[in-house]
N, C-alpha and C. Protein backbone atom coordinates (compact mmCIF):
# COMPACT_ATOMS: atom_id res chain seq x y z
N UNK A 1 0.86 -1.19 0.00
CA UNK A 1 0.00 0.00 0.00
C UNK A 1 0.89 1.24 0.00
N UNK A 2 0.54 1.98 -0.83
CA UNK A 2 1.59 2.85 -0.78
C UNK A 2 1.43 4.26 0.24
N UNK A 3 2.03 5.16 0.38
CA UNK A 3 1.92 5.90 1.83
C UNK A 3 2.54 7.36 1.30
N UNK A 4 2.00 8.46 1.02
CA UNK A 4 2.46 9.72 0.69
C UNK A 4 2.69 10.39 1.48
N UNK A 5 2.27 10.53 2.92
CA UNK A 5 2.15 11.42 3.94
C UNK A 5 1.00 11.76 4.38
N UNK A 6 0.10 11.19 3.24
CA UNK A 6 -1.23 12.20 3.13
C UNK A 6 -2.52 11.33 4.10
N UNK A 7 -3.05 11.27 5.12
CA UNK A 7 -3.75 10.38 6.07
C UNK A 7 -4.99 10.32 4.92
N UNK A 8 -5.24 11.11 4.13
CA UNK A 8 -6.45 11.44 3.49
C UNK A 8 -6.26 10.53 2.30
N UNK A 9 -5.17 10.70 2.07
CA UNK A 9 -4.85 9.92 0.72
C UNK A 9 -4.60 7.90 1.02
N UNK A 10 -4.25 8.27 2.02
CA UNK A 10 -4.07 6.74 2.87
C UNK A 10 -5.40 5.86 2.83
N UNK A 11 -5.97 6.74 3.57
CA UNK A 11 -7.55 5.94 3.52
C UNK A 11 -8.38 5.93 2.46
N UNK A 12 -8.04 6.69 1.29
CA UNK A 12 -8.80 6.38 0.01
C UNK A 12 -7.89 4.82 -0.47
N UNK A 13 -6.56 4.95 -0.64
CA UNK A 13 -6.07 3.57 -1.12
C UNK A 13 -6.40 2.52 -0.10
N UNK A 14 -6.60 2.80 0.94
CA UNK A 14 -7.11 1.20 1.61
C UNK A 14 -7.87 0.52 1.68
N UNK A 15 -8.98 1.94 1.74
CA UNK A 15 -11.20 1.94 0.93
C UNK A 15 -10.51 0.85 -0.33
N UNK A 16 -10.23 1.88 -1.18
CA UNK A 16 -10.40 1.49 -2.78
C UNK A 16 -9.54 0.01 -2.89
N UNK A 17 -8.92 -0.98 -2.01
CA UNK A 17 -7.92 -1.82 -2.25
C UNK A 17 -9.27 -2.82 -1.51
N UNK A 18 -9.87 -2.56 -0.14
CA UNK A 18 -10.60 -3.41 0.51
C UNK A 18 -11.91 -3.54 0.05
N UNK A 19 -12.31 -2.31 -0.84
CA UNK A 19 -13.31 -2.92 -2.04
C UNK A 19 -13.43 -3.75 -2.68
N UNK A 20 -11.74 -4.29 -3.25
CA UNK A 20 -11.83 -4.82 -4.56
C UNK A 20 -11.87 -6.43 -3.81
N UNK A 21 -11.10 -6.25 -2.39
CA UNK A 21 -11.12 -7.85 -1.62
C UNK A 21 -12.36 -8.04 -1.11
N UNK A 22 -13.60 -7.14 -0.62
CA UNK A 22 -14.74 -7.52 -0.61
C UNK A 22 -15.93 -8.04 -2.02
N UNK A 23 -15.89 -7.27 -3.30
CA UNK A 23 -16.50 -7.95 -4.49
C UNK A 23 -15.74 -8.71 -4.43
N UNK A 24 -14.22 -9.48 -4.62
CA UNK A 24 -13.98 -9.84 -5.29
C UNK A 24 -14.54 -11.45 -4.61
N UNK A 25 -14.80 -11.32 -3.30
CA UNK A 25 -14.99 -12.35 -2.25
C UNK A 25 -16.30 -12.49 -2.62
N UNK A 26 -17.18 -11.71 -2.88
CA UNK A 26 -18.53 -12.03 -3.59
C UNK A 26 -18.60 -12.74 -4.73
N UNK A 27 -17.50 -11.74 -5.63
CA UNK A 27 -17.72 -12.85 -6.81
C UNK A 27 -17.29 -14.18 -7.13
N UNK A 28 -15.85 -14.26 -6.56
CA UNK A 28 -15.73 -15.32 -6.58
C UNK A 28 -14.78 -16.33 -5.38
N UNK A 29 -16.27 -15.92 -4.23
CA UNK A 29 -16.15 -17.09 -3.15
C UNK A 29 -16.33 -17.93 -3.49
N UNK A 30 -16.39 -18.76 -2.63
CA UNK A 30 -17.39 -20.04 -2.10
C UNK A 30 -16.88 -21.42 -2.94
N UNK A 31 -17.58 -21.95 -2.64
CA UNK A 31 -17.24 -23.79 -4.06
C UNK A 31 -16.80 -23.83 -5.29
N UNK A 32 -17.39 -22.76 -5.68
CA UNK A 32 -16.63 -22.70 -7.16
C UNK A 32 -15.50 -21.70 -7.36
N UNK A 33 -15.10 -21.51 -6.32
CA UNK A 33 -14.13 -20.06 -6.35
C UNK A 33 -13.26 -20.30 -8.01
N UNK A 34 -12.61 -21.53 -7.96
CA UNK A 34 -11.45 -21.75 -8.91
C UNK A 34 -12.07 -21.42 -10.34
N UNK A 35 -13.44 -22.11 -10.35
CA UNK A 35 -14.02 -22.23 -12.00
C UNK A 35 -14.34 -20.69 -11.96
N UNK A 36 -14.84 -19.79 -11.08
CA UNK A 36 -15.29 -18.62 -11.31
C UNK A 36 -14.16 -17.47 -11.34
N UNK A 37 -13.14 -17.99 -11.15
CA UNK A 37 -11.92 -17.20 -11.70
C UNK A 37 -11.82 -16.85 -12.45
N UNK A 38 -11.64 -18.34 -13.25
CA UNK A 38 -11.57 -18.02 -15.08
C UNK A 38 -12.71 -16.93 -15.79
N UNK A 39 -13.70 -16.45 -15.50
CA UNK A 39 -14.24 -15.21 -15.70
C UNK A 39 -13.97 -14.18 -15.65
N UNK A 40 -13.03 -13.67 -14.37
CA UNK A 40 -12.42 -12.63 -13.73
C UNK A 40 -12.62 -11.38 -15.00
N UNK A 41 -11.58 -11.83 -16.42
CA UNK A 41 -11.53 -11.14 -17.38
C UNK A 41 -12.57 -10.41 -17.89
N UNK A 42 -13.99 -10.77 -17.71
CA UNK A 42 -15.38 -10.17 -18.30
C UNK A 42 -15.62 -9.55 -17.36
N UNK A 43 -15.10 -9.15 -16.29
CA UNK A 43 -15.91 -8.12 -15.33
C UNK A 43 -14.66 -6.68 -15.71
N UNK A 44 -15.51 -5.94 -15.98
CA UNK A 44 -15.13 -5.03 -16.91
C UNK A 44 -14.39 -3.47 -15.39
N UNK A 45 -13.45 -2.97 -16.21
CA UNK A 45 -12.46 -1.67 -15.19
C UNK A 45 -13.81 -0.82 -14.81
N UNK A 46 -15.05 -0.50 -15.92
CA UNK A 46 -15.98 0.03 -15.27
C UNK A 46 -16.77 -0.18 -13.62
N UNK A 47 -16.62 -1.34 -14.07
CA UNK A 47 -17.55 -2.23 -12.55
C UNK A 47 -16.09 -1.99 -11.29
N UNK A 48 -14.83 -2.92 -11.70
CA UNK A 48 -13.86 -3.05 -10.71
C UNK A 48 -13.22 -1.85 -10.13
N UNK A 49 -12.85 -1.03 -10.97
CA UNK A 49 -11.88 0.08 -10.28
C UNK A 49 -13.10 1.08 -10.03
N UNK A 50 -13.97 1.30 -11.39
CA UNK A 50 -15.00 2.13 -11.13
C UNK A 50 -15.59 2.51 -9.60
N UNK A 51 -16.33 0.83 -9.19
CA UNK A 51 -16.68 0.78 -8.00
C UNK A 51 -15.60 0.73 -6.53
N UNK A 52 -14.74 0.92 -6.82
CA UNK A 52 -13.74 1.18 -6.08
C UNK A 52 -13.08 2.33 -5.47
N UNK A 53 -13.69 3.20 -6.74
CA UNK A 53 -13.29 4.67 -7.27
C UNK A 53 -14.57 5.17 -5.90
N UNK A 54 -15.73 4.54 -6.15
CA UNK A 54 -16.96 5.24 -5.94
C UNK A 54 -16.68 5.18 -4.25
N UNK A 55 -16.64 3.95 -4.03
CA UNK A 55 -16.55 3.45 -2.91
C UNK A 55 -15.57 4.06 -1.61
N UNK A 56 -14.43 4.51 -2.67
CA UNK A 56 -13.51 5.34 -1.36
C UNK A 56 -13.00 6.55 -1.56
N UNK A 57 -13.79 7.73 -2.06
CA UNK A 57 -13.96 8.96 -2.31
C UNK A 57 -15.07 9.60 -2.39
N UNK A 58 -14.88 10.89 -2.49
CA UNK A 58 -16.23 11.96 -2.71
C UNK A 58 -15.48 12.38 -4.24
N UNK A 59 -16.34 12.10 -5.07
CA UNK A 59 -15.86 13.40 -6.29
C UNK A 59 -15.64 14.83 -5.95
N UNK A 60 -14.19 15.02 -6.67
CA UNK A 60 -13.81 16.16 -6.29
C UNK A 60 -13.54 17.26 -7.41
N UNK A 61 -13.10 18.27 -7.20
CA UNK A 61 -12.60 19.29 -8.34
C UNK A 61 -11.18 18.38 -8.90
N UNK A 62 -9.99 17.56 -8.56
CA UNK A 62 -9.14 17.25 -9.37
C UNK A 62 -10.34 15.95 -10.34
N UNK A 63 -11.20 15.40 -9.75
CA UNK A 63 -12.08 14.08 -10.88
C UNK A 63 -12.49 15.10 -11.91
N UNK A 64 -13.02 16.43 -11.34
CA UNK A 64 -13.47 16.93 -12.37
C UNK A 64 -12.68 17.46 -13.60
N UNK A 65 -11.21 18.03 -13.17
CA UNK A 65 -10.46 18.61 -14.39
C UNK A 65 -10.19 17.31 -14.86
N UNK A 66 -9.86 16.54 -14.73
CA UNK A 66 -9.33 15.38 -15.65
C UNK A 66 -10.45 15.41 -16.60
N UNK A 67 -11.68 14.86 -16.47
CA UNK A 67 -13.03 14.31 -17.04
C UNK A 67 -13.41 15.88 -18.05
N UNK A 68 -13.29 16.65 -17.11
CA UNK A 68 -13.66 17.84 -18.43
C UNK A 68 -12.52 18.25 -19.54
N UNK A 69 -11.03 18.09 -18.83
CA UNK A 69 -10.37 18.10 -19.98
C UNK A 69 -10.15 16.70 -21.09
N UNK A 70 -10.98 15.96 -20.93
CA UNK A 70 -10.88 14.88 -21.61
C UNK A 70 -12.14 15.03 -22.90
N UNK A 71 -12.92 15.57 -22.47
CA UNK A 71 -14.25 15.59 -22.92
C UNK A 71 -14.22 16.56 -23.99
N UNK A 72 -13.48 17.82 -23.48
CA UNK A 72 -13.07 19.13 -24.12
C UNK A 72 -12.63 18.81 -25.28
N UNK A 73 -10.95 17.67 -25.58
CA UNK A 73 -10.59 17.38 -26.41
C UNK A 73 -10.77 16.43 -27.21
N UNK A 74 -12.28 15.84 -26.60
CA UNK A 74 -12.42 14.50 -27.28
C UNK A 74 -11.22 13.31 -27.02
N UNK A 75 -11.10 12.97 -25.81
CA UNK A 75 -10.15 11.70 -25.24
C UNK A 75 -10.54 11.23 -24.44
N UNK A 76 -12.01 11.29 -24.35
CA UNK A 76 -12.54 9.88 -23.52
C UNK A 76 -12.40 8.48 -24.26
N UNK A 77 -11.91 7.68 -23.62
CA UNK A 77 -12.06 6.20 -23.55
C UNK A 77 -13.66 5.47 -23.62
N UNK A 78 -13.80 4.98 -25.04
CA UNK A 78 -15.54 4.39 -24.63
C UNK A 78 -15.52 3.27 -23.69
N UNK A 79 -16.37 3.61 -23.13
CA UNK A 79 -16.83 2.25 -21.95
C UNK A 79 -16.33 0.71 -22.04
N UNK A 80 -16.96 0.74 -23.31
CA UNK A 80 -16.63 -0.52 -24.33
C UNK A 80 -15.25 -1.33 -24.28
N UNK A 81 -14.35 -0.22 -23.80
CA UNK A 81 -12.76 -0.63 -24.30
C UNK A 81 -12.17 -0.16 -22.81
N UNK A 82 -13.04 -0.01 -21.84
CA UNK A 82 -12.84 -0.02 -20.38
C UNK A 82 -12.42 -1.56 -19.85
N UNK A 83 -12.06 -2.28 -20.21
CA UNK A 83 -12.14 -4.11 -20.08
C UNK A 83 -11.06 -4.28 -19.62
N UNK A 84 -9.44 -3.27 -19.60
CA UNK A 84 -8.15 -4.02 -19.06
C UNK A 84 -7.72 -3.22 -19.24
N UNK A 85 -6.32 -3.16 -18.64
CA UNK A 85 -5.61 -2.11 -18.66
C UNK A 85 -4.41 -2.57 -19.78
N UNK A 86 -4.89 -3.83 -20.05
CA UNK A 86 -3.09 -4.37 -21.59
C UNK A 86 -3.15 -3.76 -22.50
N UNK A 87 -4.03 -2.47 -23.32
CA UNK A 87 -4.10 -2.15 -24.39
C UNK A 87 -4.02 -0.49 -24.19
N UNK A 88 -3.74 0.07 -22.65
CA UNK A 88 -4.11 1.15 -22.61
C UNK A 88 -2.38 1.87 -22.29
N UNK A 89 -2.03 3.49 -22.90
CA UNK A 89 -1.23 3.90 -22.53
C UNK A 89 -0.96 4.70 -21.08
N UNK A 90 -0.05 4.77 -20.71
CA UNK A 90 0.34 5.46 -19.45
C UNK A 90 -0.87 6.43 -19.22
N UNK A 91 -1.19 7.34 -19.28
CA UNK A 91 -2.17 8.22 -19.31
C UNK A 91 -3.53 7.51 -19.28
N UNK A 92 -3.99 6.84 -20.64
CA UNK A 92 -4.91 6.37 -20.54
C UNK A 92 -5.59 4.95 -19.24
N UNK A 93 -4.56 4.96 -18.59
CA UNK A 93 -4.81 3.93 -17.36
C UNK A 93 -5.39 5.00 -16.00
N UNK A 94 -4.85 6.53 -16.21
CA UNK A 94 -5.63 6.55 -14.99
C UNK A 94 -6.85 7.63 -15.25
N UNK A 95 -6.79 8.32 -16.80
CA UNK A 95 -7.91 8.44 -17.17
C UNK A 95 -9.20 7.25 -16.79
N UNK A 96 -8.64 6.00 -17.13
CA UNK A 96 -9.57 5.08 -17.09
C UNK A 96 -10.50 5.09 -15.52
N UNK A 97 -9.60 5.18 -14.76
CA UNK A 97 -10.01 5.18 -13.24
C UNK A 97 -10.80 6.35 -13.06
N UNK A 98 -10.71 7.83 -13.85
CA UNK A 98 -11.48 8.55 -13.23
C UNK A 98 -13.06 8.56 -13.96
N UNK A 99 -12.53 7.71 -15.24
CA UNK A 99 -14.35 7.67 -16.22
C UNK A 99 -14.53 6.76 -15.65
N UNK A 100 -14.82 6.04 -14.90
CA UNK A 100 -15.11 4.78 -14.86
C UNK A 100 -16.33 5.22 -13.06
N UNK A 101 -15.00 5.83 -12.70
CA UNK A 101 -15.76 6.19 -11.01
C UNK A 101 -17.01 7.58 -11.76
N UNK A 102 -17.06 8.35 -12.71
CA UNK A 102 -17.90 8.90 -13.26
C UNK A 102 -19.14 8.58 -13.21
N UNK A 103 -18.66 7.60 -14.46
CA UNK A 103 -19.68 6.77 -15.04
C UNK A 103 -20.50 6.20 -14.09
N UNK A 104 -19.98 5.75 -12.92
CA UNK A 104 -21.20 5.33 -11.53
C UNK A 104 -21.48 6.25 -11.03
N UNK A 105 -21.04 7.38 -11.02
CA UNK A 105 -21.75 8.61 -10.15
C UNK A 105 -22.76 8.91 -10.88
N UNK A 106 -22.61 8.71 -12.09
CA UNK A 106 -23.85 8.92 -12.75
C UNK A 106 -24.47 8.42 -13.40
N UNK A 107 -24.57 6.89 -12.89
CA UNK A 107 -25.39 5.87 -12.85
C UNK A 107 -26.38 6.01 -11.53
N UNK A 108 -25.85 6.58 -10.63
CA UNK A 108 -26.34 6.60 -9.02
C UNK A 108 -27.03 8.37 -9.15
N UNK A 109 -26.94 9.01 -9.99
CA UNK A 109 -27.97 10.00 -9.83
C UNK A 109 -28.81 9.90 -10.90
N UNK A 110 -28.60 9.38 -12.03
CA UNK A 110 -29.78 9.11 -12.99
C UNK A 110 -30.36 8.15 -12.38
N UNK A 111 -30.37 6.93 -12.17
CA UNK A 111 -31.22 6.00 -11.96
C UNK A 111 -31.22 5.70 -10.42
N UNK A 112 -30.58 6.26 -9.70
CA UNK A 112 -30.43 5.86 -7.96
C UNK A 112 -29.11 5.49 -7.29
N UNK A 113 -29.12 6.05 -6.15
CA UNK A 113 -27.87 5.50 -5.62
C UNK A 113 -27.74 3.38 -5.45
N UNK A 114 -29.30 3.21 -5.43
CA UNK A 114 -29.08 1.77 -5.12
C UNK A 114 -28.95 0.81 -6.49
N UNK A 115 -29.03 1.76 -7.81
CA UNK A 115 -28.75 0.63 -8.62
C UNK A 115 -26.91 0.21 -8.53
N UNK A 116 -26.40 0.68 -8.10
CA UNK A 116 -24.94 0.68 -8.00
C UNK A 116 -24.44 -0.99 -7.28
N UNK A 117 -25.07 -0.87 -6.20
CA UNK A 117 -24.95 -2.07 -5.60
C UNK A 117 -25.99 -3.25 -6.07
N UNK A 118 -26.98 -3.36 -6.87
CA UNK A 118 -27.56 -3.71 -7.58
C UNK A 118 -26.60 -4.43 -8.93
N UNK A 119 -26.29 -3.18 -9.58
CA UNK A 119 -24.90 -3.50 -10.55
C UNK A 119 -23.77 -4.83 -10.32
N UNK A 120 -22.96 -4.36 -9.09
CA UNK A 120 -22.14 -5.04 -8.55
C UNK A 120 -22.89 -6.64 -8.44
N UNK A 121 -24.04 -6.77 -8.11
CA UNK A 121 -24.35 -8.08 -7.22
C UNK A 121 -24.89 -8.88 -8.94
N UNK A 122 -25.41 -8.11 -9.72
CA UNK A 122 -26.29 -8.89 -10.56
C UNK A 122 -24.63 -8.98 -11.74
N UNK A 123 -23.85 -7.96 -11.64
CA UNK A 123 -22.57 -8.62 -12.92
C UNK A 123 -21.81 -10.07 -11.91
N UNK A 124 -21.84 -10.48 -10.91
CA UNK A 124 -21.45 -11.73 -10.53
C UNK A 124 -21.86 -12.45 -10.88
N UNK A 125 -23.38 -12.71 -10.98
CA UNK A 125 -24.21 -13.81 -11.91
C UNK A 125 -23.69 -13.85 -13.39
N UNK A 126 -23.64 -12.53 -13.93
CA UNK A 126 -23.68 -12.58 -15.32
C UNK A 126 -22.32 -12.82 -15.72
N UNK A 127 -21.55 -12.03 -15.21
CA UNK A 127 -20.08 -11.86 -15.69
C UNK A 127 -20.28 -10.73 -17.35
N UNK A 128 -21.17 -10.50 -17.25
CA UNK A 128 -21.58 -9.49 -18.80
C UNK A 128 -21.81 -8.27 -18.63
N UNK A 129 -21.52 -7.77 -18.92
CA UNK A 129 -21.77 -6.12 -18.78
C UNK A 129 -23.16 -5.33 -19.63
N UNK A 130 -23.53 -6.06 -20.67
CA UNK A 130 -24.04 -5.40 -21.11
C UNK A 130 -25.65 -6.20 -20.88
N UNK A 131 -25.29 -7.40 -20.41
CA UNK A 131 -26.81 -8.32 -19.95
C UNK A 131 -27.42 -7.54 -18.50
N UNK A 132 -26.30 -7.47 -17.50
CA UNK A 132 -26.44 -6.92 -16.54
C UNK A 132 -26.84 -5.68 -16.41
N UNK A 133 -26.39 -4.21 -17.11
CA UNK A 133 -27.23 -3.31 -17.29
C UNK A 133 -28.50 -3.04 -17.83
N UNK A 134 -28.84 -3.81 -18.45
CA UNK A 134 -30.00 -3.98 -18.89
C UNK A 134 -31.33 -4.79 -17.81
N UNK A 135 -30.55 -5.14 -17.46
CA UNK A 135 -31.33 -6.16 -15.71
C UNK A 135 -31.67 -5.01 -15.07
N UNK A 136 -30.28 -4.41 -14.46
CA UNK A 136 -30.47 -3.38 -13.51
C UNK A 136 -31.26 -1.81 -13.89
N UNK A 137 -30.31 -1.02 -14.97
CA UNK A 137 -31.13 0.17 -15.21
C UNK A 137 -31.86 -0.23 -16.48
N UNK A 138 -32.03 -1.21 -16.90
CA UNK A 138 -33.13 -1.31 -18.50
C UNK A 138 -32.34 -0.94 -19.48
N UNK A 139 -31.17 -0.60 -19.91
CA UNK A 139 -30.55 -0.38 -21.07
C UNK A 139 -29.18 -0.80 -20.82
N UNK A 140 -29.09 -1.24 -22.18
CA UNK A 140 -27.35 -1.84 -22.34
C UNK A 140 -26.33 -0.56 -22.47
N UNK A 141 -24.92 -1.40 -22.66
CA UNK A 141 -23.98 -0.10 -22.36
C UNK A 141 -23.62 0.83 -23.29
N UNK A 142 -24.65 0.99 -24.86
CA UNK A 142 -24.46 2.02 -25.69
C UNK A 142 -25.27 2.86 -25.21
N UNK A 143 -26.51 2.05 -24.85
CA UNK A 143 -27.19 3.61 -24.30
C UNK A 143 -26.67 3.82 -23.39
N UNK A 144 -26.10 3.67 -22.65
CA UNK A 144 -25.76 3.88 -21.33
C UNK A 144 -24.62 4.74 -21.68
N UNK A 145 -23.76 4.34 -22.37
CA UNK A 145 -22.17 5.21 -23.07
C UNK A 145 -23.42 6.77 -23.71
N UNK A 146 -24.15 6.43 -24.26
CA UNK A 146 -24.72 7.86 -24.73
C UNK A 146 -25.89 8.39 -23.93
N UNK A 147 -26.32 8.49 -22.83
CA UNK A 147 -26.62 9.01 -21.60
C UNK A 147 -25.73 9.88 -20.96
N UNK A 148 -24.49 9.03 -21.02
CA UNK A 148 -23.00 9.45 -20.24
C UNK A 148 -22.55 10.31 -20.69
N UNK A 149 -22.53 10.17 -22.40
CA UNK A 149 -21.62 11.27 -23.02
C UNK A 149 -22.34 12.62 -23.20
N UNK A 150 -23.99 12.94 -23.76
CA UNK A 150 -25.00 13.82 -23.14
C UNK A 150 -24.55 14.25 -21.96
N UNK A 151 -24.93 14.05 -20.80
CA UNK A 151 -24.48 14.37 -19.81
C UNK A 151 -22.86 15.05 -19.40
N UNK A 152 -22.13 14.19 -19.89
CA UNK A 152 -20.94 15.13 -19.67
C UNK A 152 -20.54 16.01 -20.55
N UNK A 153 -21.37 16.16 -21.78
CA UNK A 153 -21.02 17.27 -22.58
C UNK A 153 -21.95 18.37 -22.13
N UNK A 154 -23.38 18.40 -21.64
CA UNK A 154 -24.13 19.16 -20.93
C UNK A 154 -22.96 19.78 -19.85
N UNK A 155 -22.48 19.44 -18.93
CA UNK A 155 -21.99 19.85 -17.81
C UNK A 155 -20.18 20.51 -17.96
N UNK A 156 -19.87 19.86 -18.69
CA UNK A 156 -18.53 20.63 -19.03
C UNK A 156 -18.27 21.62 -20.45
N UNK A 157 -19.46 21.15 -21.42
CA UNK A 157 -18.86 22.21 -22.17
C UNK A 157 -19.43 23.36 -22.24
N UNK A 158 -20.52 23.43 -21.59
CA UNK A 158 -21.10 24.69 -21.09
C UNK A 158 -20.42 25.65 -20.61
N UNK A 159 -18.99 25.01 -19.40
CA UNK A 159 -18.31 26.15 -18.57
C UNK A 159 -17.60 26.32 -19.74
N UNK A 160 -17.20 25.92 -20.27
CA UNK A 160 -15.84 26.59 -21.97
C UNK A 160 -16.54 27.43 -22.46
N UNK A 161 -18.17 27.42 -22.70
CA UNK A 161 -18.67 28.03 -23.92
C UNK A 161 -18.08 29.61 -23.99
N UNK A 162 -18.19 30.26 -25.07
CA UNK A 162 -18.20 31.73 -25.18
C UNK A 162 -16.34 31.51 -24.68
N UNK A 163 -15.29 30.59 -24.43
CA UNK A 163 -13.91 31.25 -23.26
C UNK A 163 -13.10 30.96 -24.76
N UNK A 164 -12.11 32.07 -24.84
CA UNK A 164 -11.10 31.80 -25.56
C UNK A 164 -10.15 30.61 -25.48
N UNK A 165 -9.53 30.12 -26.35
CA UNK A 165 -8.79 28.71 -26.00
C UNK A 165 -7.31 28.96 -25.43
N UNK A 166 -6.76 28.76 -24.28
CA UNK A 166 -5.50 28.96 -23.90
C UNK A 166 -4.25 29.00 -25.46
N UNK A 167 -4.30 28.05 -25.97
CA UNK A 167 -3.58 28.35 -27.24
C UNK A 167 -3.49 29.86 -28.16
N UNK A 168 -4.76 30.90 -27.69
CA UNK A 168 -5.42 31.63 -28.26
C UNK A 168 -3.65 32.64 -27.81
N UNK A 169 -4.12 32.80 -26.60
CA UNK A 169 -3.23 33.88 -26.42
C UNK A 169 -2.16 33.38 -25.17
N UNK A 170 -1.29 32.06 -24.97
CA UNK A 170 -0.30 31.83 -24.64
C UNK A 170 0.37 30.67 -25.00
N UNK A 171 1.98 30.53 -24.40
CA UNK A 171 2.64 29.30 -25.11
C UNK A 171 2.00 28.06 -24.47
N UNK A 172 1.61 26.73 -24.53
CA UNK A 172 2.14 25.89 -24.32
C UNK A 172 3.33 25.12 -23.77
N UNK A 173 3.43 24.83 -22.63
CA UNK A 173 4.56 24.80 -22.51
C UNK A 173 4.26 22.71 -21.58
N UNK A 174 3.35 22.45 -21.83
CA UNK A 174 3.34 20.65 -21.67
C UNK A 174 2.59 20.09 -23.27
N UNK A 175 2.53 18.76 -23.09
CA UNK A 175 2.08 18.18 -24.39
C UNK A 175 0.72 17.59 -24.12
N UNK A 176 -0.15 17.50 -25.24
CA UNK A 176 -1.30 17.19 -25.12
C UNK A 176 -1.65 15.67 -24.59
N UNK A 177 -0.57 14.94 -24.93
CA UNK A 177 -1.36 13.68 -24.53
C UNK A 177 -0.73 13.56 -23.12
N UNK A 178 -0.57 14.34 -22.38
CA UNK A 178 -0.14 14.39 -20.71
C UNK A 178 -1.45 14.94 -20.10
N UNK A 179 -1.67 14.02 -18.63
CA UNK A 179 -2.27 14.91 -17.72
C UNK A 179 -1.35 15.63 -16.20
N UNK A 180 -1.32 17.03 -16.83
CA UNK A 180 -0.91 18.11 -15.85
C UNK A 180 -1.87 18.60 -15.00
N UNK A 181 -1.84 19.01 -13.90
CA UNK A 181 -2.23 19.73 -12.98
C UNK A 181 -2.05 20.05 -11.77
N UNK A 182 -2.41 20.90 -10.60
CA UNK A 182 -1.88 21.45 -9.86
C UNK A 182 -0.89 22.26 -10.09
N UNK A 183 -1.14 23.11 -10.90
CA UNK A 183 0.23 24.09 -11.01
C UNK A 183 0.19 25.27 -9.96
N UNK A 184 1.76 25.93 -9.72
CA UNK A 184 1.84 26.74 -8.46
C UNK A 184 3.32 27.78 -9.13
N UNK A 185 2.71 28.78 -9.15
CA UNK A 185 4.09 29.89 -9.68
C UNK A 185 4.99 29.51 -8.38
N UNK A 186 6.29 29.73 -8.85
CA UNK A 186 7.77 29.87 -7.83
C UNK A 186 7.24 31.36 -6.93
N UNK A 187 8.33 31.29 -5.89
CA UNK A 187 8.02 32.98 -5.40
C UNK A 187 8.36 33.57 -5.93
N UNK A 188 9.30 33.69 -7.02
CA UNK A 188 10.08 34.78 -7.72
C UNK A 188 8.98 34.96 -8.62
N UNK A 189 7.82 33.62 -9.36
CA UNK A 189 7.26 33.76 -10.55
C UNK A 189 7.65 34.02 -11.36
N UNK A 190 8.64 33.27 -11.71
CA UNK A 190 9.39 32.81 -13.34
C UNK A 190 9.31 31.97 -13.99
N UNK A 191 8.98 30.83 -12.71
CA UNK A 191 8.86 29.19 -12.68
C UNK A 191 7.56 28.37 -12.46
N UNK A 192 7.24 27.41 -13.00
CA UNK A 192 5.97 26.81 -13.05
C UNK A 192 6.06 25.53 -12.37
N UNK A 193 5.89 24.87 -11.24
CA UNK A 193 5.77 23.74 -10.75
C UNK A 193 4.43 23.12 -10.87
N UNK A 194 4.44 21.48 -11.72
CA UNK A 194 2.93 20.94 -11.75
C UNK A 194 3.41 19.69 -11.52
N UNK A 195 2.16 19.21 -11.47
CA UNK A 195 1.78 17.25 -11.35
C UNK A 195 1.54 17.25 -12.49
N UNK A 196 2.29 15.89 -12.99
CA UNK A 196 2.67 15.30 -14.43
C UNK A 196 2.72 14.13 -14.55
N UNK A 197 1.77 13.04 -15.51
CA UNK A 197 2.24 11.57 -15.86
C UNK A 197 3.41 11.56 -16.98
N UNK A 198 3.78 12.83 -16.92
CA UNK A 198 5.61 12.96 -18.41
C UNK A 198 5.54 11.81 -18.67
N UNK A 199 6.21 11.42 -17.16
CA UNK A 199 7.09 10.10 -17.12
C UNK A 199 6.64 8.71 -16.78
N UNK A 200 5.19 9.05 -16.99
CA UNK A 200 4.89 7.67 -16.14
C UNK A 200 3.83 7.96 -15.05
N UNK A 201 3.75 7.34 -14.26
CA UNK A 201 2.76 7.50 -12.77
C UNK A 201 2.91 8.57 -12.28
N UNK A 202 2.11 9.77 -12.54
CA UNK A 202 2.39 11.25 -11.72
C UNK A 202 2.43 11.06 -10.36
C-alpha cells in the first residue's frame, strides 16, 4: 500500500484496495471459487476500479479537471474498451479510473444510488456487462455510453462556452497527450511547478 504522507490519501487507497477484496470475495467465493476465476476477465475496469473509485472517495474538483479536460478534447475512452488495462497507454490507465468512477456517479444520480450495488451483485451472476445493465437500469452499455456522453457534454462544455482557447493567447509549454495539474508559480514567478504523468505515474 503505498503511503504519501497524506492520512487522506491513505484511507482512500485502503477503501479502494478493501473494495476490490470484498467484491472480489462475492464474486468469486465459495465452491466454485477456482471455475469462477476463469471469468475474472469479463468483469469489466468500469464495474472493478470504477466501484472502487466510488466506494472510497467523494468526487472532487481534481475528478473533475481530468473528465472535463478529456471531454473538451475529445479523449474519452468508450466504456466498451474499459475491459483491461493491456491495451491502454500510461495516461490512458488513470484516465480510465477517473471515467469509470464517473460513469457510476452517474449511474447513481440518474437511476439511484441503489442501482450501484444492484450493478455489482447482478454482474457476478452474469459476468456481462451489457446483460447486466440492462437487468439493472433497463438499457445496455451504448445507451448507457450515450446518456454518459449527453451528460458530460451538458456539464462541461457549457463552462468553456463563449472562453477563448488557452492556445489563443499563450505558449504551451506541456504536451497534449499528458495529464498536468496542480500548477503553483515559484516565489520569484518565473517558474511553473505541476503534477505530471511525463514520465509515467504522476
Amino acid at each position: 500500500v503505498p503511503y504519501s504522507g497524506s492520512r487522506k490519501e491513505l484511507e482512500h487507497v485502503l477503501t479502494h484496495e478493501l473494495t476490490h477484496i470484498f467484491t472480489f470475495s462475492m464474486w468469486y467465493g465459495g465452491f466454485w471459487k477456482t471455475g469462477k476465476l476463469m471469468f475474472s476477465f469479463f468483469i469489466p475496469l468500469l464495474v472493478q476500479e470504477g466501484l472502487a473509485e466510488y466506494c472510497s472517495k467523494e468526487w472532487d474538483s481534481d475528478d473533475d479537471i481530468v473528465i472535463r479536460d478529456a471531454v473538451i478534447h475529445n479523449r474519452l475512452v468508450p466504456l466498451r474498451d474499459l475491459h483491461g488495462f493491456s491495451h491502454m497507454e500510461g495516461h490512458d490507465v488513470w484516465l480510465a479510473y477517473k471515467e469509470a468512477h464517473s460513469a457510476l456517479e452517474f449511474m447513481a444520480e440518474r437511476y439511484g444510488t441503489e442501482k450501484v450495488p444492484h450493478l455489482i451483485k447482478e454482474i457476478g451472476n452474469a459476468t456481462d456487462i451489457d446483460a447486466s445493465l440492462k437487468k439493472v437500469i433497463g438499457c445496455g452499455l451504448a445507451r448507457f455510453q450515450k446518456e454518459w456522453d449527453e451528460y458530460l457534454d451538458n456539464k462541461y462544455k457549457q463552462q468553456t462556452e463563449g472562453k477563448i482557447a488557452p492556445e489563443k493567447y499563450a505558449k504551451r509549454i506541456t504536451q497534449k497527450q499528458e495529464f498536468n495539474y496542480c500548477p503553483r508559480f515559484t516565489d520569484n514567478g518565473k517558474r511553473i511547478a505541476y503534477m505530471s504523468d511525463r514520465y509515467g505515474y504522476n
